[in-house]
N, C-alpha and C. Protein backbone atom coordinates (compact mmCIF):
# COMPACT_ATOMS: atom_id res chain seq x y z
N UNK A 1 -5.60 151.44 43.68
CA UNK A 1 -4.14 151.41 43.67
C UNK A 1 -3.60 152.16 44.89
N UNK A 2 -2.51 151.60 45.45
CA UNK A 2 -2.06 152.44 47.01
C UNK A 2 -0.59 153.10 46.15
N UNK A 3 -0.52 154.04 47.09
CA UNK A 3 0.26 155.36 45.75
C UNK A 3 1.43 155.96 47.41
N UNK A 4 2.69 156.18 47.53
CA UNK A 4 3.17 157.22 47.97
C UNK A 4 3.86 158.10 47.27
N UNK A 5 3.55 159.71 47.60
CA UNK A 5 3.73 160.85 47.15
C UNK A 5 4.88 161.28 47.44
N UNK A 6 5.92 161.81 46.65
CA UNK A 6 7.33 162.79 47.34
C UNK A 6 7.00 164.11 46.40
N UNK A 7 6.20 165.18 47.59
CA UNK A 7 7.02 166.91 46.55
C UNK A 7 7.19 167.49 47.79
N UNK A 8 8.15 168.40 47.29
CA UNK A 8 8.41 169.44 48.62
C UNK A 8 7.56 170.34 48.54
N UNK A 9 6.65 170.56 47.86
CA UNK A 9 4.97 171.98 47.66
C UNK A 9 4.24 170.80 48.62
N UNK A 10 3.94 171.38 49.60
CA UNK A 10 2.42 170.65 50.47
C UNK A 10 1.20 170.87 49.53
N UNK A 11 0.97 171.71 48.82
CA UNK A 11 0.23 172.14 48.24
C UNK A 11 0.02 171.29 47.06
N UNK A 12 1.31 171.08 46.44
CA UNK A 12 1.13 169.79 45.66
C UNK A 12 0.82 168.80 45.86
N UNK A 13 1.16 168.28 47.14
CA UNK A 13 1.24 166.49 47.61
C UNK A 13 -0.05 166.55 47.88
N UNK A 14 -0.64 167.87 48.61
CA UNK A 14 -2.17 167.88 49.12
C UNK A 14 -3.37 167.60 48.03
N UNK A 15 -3.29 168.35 46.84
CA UNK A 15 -3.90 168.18 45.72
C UNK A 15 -3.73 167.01 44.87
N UNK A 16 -2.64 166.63 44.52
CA UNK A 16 -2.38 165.34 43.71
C UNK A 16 -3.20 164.32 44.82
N UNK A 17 -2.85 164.36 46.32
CA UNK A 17 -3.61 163.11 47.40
C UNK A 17 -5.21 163.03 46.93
N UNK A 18 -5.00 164.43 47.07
CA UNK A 18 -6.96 164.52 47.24
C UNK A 18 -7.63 164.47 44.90
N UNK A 19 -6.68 164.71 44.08
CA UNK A 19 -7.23 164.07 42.90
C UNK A 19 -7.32 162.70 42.76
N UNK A 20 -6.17 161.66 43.46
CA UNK A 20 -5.81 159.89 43.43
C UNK A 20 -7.30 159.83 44.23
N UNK A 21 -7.60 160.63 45.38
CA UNK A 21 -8.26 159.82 46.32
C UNK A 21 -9.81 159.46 45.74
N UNK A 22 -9.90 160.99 44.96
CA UNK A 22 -11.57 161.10 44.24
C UNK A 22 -11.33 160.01 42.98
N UNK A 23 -10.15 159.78 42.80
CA UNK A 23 -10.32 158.25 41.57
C UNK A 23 -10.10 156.98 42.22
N UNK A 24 -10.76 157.24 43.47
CA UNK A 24 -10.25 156.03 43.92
C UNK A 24 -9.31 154.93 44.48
N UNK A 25 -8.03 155.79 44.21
CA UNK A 25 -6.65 155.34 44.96
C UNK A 25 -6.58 155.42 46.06
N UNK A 26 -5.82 154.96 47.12
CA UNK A 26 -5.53 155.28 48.22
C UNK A 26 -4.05 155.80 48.62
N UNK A 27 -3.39 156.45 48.94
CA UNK A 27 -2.20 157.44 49.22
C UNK A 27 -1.67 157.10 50.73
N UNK A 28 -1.16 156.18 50.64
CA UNK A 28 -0.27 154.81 51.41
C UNK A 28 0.39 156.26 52.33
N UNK A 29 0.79 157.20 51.93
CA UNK A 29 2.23 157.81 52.65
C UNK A 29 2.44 158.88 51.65
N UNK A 30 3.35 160.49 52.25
CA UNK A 30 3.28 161.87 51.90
C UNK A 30 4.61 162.38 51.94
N UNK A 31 5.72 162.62 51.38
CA UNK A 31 7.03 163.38 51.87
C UNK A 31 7.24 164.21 51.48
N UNK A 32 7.90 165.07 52.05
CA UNK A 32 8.24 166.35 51.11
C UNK A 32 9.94 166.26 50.92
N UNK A 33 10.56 165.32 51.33
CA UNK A 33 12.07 165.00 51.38
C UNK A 33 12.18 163.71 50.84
N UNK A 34 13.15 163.85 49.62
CA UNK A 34 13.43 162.31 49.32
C UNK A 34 13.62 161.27 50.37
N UNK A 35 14.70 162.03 51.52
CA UNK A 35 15.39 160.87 52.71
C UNK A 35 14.10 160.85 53.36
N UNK A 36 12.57 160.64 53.36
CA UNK A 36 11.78 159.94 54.02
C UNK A 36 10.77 159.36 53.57
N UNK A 37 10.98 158.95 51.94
CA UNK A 37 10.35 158.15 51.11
C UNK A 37 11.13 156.80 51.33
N UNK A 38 12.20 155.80 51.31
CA UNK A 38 12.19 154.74 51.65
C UNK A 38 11.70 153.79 52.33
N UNK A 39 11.58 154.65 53.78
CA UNK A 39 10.76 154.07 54.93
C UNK A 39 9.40 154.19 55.08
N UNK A 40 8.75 155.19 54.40
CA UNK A 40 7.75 155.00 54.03
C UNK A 40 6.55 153.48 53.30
N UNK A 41 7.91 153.31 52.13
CA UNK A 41 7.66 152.33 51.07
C UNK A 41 7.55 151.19 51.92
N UNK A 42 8.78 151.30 52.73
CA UNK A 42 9.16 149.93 53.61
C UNK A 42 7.34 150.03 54.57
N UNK A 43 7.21 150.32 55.22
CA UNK A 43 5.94 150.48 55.93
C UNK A 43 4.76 150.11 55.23
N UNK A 44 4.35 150.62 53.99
CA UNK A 44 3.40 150.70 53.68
C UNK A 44 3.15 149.86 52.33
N UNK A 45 4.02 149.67 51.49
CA UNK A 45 4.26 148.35 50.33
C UNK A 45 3.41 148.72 49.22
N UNK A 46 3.55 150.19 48.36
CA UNK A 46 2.05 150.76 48.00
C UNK A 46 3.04 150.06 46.74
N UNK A 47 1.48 150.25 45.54
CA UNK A 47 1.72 149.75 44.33
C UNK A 47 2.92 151.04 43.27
N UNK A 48 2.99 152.00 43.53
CA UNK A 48 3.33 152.99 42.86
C UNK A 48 3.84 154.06 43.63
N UNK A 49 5.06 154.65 43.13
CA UNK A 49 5.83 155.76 43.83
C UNK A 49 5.69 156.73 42.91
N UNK A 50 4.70 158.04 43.28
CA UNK A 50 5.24 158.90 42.88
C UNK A 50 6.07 160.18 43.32
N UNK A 51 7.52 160.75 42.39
CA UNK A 51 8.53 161.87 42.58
C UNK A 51 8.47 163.06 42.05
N UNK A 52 8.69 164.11 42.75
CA UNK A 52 8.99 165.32 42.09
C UNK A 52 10.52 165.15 41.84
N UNK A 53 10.92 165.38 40.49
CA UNK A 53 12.02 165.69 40.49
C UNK A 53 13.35 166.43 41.41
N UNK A 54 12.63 167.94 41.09
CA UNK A 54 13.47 168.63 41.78
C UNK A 54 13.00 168.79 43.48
N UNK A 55 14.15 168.38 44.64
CA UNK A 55 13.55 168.21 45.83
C UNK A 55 14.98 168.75 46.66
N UNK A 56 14.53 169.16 47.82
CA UNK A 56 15.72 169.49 48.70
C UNK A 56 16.19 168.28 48.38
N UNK A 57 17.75 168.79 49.20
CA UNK A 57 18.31 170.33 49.70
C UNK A 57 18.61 171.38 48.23
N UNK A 58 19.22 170.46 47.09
CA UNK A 58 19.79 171.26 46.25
C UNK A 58 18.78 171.77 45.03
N UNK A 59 17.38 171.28 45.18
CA UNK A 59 16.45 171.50 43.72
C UNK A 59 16.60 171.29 42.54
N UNK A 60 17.38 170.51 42.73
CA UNK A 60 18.35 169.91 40.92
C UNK A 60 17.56 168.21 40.51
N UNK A 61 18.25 167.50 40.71
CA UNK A 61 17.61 166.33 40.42
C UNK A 61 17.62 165.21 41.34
N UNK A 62 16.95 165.78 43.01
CA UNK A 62 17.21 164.54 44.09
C UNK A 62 16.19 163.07 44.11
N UNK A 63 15.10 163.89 42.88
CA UNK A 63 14.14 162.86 42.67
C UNK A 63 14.44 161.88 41.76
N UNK A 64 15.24 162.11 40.39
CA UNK A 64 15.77 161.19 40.06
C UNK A 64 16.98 160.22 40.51
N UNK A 65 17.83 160.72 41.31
CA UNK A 65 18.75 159.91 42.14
C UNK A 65 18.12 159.00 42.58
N UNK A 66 16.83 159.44 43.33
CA UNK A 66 16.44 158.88 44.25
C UNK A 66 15.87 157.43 43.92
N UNK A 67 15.43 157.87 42.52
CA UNK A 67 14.48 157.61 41.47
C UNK A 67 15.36 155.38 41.06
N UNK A 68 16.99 155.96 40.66
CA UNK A 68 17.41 155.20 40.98
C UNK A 68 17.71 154.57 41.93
N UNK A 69 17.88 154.95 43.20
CA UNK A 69 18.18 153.97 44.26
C UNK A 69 17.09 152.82 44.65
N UNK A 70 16.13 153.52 44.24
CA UNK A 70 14.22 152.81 44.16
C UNK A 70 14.65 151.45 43.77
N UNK A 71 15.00 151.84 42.68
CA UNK A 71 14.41 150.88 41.91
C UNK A 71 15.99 149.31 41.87
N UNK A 72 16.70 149.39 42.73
CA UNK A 72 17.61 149.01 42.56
C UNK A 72 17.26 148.31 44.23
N UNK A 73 16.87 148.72 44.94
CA UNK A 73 15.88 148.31 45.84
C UNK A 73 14.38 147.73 46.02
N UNK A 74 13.93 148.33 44.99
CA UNK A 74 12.64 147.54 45.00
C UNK A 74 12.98 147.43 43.24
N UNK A 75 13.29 146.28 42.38
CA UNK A 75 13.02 146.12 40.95
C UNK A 75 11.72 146.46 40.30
N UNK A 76 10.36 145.79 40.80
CA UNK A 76 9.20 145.62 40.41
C UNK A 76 8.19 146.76 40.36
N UNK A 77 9.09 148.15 41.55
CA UNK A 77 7.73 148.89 41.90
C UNK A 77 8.22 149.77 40.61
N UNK A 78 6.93 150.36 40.57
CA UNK A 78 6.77 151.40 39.48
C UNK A 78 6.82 152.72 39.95
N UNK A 79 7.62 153.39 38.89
CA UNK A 79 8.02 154.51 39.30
C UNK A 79 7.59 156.31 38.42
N UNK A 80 6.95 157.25 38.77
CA UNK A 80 6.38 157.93 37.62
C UNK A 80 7.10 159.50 38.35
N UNK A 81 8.34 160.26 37.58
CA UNK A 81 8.57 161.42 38.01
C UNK A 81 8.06 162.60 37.43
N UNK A 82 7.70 163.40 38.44
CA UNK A 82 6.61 164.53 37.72
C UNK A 82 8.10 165.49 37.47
N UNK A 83 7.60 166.83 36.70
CA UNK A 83 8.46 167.81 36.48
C UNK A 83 7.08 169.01 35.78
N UNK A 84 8.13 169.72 36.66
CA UNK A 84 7.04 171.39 36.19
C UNK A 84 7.46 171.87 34.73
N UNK A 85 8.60 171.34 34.23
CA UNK A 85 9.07 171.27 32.85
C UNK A 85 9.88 170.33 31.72
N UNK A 86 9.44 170.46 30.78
CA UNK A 86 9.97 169.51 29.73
C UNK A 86 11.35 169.53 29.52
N UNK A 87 12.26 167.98 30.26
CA UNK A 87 13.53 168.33 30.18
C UNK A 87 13.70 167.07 29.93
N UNK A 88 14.11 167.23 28.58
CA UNK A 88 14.45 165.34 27.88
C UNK A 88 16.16 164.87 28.44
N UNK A 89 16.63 165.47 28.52
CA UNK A 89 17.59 164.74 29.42
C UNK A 89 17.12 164.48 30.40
N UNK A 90 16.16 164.28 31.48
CA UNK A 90 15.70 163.41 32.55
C UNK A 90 14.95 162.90 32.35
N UNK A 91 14.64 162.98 31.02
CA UNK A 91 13.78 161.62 30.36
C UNK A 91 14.64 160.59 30.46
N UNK A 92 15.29 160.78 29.40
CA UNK A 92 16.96 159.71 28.77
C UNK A 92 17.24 159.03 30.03
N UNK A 93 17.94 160.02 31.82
CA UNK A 93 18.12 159.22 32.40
C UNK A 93 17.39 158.41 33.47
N UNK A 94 16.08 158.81 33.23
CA UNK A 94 15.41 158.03 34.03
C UNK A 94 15.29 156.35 33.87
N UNK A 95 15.24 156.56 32.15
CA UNK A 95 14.83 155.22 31.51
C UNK A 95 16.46 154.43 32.16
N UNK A 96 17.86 155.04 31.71
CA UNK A 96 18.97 154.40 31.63
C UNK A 96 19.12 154.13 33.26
N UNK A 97 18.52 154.67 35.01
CA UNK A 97 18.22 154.56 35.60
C UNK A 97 17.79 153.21 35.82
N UNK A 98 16.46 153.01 35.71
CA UNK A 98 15.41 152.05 36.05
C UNK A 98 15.65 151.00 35.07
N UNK A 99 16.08 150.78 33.91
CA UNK A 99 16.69 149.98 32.97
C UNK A 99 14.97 150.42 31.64
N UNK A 100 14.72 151.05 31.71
CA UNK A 100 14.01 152.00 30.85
C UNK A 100 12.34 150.41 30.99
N UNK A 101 11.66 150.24 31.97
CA UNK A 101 10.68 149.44 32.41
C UNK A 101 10.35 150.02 33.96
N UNK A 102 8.86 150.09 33.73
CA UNK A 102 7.80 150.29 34.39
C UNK A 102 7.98 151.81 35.17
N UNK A 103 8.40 153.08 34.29
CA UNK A 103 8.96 154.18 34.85
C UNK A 103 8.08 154.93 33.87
N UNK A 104 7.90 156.29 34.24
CA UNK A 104 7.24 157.44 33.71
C UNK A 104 8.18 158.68 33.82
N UNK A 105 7.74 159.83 32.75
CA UNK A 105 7.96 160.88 33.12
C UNK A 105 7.04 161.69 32.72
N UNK A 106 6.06 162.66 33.22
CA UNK A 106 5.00 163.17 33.00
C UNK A 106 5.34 164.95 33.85
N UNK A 107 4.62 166.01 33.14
CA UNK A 107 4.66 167.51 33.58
C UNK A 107 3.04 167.20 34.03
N UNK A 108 3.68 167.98 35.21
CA UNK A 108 2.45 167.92 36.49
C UNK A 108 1.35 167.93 36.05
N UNK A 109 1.46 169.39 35.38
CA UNK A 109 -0.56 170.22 34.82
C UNK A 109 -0.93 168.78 34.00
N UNK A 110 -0.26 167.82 32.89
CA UNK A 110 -0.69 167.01 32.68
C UNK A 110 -1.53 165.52 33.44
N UNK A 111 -1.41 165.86 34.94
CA UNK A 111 -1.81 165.01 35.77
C UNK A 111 -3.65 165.20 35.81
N UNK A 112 -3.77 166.93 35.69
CA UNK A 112 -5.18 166.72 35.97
C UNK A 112 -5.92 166.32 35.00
N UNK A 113 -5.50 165.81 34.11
CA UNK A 113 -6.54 165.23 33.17
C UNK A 113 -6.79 163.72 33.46
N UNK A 114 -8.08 163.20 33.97
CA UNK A 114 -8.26 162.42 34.58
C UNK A 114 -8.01 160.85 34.17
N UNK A 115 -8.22 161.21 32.62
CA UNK A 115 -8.29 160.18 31.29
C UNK A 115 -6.90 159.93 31.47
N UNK A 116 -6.11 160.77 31.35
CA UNK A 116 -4.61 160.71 31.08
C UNK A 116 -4.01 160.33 32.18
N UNK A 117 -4.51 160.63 33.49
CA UNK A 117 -3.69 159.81 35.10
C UNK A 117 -4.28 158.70 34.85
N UNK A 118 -5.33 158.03 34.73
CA UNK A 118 -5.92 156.74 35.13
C UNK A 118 -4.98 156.05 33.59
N UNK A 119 -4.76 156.41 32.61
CA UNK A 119 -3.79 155.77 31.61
C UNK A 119 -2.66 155.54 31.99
N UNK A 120 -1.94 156.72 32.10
CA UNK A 120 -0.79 156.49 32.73
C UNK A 120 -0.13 155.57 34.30
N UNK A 121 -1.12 155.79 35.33
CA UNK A 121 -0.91 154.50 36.15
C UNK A 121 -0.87 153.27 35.78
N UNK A 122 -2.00 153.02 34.65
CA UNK A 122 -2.31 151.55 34.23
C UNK A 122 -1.50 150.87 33.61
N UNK A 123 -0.96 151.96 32.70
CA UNK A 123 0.77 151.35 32.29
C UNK A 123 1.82 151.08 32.71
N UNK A 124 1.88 152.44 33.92
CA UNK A 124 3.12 151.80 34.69
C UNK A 124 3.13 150.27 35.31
N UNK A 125 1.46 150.42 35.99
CA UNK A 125 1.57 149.13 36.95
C UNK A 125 1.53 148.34 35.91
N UNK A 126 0.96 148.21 34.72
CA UNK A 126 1.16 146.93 33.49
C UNK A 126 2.78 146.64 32.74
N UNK A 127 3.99 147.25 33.60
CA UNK A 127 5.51 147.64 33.13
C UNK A 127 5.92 148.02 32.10
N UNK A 128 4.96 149.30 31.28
CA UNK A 128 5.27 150.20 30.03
C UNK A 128 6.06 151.11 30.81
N UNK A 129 6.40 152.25 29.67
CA UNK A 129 7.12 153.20 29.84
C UNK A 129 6.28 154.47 29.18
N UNK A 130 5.75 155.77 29.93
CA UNK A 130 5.53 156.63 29.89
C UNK A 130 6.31 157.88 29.95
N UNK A 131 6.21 158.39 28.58
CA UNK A 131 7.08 159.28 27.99
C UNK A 131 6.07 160.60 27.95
N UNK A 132 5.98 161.62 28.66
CA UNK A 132 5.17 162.90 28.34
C UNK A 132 5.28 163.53 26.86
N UNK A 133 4.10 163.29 26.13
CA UNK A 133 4.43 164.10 24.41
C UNK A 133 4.92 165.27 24.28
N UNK A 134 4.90 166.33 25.72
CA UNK A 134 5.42 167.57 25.48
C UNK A 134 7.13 167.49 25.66
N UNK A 135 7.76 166.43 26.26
CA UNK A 135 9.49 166.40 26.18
C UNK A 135 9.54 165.46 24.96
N UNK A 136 8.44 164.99 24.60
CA UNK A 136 8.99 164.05 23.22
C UNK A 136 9.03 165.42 22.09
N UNK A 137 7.80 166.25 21.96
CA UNK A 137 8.14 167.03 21.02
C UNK A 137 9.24 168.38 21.11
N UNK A 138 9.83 168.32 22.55
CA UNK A 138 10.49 169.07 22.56
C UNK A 138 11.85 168.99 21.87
N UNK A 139 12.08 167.35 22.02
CA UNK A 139 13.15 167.14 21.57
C UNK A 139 13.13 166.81 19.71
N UNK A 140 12.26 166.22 19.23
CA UNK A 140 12.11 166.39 18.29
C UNK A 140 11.92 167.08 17.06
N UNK A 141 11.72 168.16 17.49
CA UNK A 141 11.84 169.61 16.69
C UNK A 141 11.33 169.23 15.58
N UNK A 142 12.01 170.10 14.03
CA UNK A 142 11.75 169.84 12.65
C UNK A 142 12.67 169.70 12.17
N UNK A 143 14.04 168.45 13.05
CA UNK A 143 15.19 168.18 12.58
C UNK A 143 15.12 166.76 12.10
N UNK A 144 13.78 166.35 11.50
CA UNK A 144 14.37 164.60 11.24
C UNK A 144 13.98 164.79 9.38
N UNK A 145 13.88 165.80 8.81
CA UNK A 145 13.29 165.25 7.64
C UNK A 145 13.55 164.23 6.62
N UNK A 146 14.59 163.52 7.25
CA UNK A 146 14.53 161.91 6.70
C UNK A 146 13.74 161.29 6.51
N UNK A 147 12.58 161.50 7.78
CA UNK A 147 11.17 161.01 7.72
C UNK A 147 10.03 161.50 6.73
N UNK A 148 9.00 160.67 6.63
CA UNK A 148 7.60 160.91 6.29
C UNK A 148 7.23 161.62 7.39
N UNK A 149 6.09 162.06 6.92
CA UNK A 149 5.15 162.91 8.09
C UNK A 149 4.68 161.68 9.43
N UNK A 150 3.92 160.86 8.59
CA UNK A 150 3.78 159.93 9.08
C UNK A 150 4.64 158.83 10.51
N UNK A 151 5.92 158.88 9.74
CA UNK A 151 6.89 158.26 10.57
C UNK A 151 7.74 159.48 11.41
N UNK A 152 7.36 160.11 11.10
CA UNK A 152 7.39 161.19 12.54
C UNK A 152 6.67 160.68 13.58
N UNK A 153 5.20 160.62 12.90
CA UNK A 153 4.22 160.33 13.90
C UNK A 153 4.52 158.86 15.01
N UNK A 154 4.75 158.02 14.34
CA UNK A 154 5.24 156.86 14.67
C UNK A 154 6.50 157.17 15.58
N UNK A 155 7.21 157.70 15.07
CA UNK A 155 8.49 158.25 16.14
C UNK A 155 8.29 158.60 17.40
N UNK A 156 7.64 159.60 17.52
CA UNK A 156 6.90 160.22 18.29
C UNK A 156 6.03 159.72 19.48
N UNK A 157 5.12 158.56 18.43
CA UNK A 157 4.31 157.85 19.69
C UNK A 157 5.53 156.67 20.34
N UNK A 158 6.41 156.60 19.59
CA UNK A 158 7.48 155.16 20.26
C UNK A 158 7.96 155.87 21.28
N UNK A 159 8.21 156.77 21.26
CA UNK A 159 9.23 158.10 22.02
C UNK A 159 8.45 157.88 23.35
N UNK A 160 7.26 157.96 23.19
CA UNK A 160 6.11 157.91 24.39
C UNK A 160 5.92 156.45 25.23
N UNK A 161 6.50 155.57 24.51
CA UNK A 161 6.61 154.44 25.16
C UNK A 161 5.19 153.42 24.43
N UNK A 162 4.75 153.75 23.69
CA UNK A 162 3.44 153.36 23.38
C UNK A 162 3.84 151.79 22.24
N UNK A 163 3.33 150.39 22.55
CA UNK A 163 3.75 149.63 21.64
C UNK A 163 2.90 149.70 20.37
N UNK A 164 3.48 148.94 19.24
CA UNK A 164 3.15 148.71 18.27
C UNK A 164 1.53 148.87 18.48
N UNK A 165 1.04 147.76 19.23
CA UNK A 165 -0.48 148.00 19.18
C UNK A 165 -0.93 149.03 19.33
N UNK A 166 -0.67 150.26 20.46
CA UNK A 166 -1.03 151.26 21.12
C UNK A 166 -0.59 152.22 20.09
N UNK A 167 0.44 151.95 18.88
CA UNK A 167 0.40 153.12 18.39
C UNK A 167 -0.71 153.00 16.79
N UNK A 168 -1.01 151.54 16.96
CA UNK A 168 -2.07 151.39 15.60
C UNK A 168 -3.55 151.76 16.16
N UNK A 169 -3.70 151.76 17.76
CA UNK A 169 -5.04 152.76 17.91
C UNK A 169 -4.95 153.73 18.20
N UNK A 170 -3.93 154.13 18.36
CA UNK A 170 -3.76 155.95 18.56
C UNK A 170 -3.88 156.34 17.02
N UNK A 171 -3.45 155.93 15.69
CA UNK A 171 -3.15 156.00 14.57
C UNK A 171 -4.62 155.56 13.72
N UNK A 172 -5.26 154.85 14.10
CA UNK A 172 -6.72 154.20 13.51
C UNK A 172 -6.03 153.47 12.29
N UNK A 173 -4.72 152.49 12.40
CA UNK A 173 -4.48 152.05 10.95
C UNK A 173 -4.15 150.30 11.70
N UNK A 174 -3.47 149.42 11.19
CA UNK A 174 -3.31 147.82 11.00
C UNK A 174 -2.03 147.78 11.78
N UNK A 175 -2.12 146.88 12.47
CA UNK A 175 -0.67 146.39 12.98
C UNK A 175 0.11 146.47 12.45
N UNK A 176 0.05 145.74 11.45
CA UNK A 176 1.25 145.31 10.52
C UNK A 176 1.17 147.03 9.52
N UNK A 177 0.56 148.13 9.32
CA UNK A 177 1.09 148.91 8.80
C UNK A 177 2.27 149.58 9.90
N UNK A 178 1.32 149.59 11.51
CA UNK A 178 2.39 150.51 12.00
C UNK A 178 4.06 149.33 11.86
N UNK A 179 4.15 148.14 12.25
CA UNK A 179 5.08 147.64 11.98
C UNK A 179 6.02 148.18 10.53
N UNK A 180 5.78 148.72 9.51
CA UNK A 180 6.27 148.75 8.52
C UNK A 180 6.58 150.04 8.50
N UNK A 181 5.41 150.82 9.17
CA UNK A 181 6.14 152.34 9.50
C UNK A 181 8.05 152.16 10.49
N UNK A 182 7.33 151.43 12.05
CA UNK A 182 8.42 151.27 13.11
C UNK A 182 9.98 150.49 12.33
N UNK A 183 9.92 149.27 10.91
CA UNK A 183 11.24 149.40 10.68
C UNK A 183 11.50 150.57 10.01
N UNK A 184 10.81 151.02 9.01
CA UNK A 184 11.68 152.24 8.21
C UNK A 184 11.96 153.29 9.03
N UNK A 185 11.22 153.71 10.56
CA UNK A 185 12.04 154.58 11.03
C UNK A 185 13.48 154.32 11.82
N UNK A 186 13.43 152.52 12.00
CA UNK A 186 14.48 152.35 12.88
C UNK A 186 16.03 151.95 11.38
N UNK A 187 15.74 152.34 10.38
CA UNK A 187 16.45 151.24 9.32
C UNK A 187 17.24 153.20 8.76
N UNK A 188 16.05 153.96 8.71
CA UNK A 188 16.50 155.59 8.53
C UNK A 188 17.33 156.29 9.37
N UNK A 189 17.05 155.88 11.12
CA UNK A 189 17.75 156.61 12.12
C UNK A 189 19.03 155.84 12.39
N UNK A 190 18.95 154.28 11.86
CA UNK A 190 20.02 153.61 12.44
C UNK A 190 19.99 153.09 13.90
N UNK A 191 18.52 153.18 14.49
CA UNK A 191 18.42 152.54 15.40
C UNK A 191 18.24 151.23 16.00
N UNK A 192 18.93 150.53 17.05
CA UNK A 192 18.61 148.82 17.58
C UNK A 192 17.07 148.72 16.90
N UNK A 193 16.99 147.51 16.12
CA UNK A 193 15.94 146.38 16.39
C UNK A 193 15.63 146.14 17.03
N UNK A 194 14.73 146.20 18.14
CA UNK A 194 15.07 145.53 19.64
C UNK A 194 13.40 145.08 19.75
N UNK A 195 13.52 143.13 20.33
CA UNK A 195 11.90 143.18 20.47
C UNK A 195 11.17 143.84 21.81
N UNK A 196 12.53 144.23 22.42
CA UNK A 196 11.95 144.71 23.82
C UNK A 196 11.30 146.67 23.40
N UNK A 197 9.91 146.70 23.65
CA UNK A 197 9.28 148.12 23.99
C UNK A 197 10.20 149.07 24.17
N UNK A 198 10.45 148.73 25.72
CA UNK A 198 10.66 149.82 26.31
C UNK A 198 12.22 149.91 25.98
N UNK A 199 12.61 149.17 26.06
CA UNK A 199 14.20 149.49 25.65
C UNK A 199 14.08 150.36 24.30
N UNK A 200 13.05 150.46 23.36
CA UNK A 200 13.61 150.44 22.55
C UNK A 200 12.89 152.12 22.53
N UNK A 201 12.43 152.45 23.55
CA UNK A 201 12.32 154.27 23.91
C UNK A 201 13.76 154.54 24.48
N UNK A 202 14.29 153.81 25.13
CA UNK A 202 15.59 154.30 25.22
C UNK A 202 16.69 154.65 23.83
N UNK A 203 16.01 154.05 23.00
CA UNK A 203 17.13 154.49 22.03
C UNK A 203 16.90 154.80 21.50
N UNK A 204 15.30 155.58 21.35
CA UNK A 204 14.89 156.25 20.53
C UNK A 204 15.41 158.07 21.07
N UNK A 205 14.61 157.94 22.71
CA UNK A 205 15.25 159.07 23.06
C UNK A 205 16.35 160.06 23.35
N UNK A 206 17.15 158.49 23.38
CA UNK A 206 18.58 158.83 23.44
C UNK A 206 19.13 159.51 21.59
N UNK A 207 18.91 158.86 21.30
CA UNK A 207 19.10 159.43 19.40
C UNK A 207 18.67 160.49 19.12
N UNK A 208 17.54 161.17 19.73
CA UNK A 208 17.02 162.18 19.90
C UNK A 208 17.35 163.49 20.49
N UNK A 209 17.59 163.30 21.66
CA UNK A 209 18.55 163.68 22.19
C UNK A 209 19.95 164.35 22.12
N UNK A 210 20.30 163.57 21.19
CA UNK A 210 21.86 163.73 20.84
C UNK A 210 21.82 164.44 19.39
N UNK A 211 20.33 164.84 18.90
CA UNK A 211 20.85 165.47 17.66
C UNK A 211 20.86 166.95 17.64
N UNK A 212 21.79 168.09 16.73
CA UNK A 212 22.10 169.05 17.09
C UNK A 212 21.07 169.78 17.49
N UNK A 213 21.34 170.82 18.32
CA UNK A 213 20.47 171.90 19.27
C UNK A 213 19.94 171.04 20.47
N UNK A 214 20.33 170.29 20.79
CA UNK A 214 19.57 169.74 21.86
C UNK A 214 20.69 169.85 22.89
């Protein structure tokens, strides 16, 4: 997979280059400034962009801006923003960004697990949505007890972007059970039906999101 990198840590872009490279990727292009990731892309046509969130000048959120202009420019490429911390509001707008397809949000230290980068690329470039479990459980707290234990669980893995199938082998149970879990949590929260995946992490996270203490 050909990959360009945006962090303003050299130290980062250097290490993340040299973990893609030992799996085999190749690392198309390097920025440490959002304003010289476009031309990059334009040059080099890699399969996958990855962003640090926070990036000059202001360290707030130039990677997700940016994050959108991407993708409103290029529709198809895939997009995965790292963050040194779990902040579910730049979950929420990444998805409402990119139209919540073929986008990630993942905390860095979670990158070196090798199992877990080579997953997570494979989804993006396959147009899932990757949700980091540590901003899913952040936001989720021990405020839903509407739920089963269970349909927590189910919550949880939807939150992550994971479909029906992906959450009946993460779960070791039947399609059709997790299906029967996924309406009663959407019929309890009052959430869209929706046959679309990934849309339907948008409204999971967004619901999430919006409930008190958050």
């Amino acid at each position: 997979m050909r990959l360009v990198l945006a962090d303003d840590s050299w130290l980062i872009r250097e290490g993340l280059a040299r973990l893609l490279t030992a799996h085999g990727h190749v690392v198309t292009g390097a920025a440490g400034s959002p304003d010289d990731v476009p031309a990059l892309i334009r040059a080099t046509a890699p399969d996958l962009v990855v962003l640090d969130i926070k990036m000059p000048p202001s360290f707030t959120d130039e990677g997700l801006r940016l994050a959108g202009e991407l993708r409103r420019a290029h529709p198809d490429l895939p997009l995965l923003l790292l963050s040194q911390y779990a902040e579910p509001g730049y979950a929420t707008a990444l998805l409402e960004l990119t139209g919540a397809r073929r986008c990630g949000y993942v905390l860095k230290d979670h990158l070196l697990d090798a199992a877990q980068l080579e997953s997570t690329l494979a989804r993006l470039v396959a147009g899932e949505v990757v949700i980091d479990a540590t901003v899913v459980e952040e936001v989720l707290g021990d405020r839903l007890g509407v739920l089963t234990r269970r349909e927590r669980e189910v919550l949880a893995l939807m939150a992550q972007g994971l479909t029906d199938r992906g959450i009946a082998e993460r779960l070791f149970v039947s399609l059709n059970t997790v299906g029967t879990h996924v309406q009663r949590v959407l019929h309890k929260l009052d959430l869209p039906d929706t046959a679309a995946d990934n849309r339907r992490v948008l409204a999971v996270l967004t619901y999430l999101d919006r409930l008190p203490g958050n």
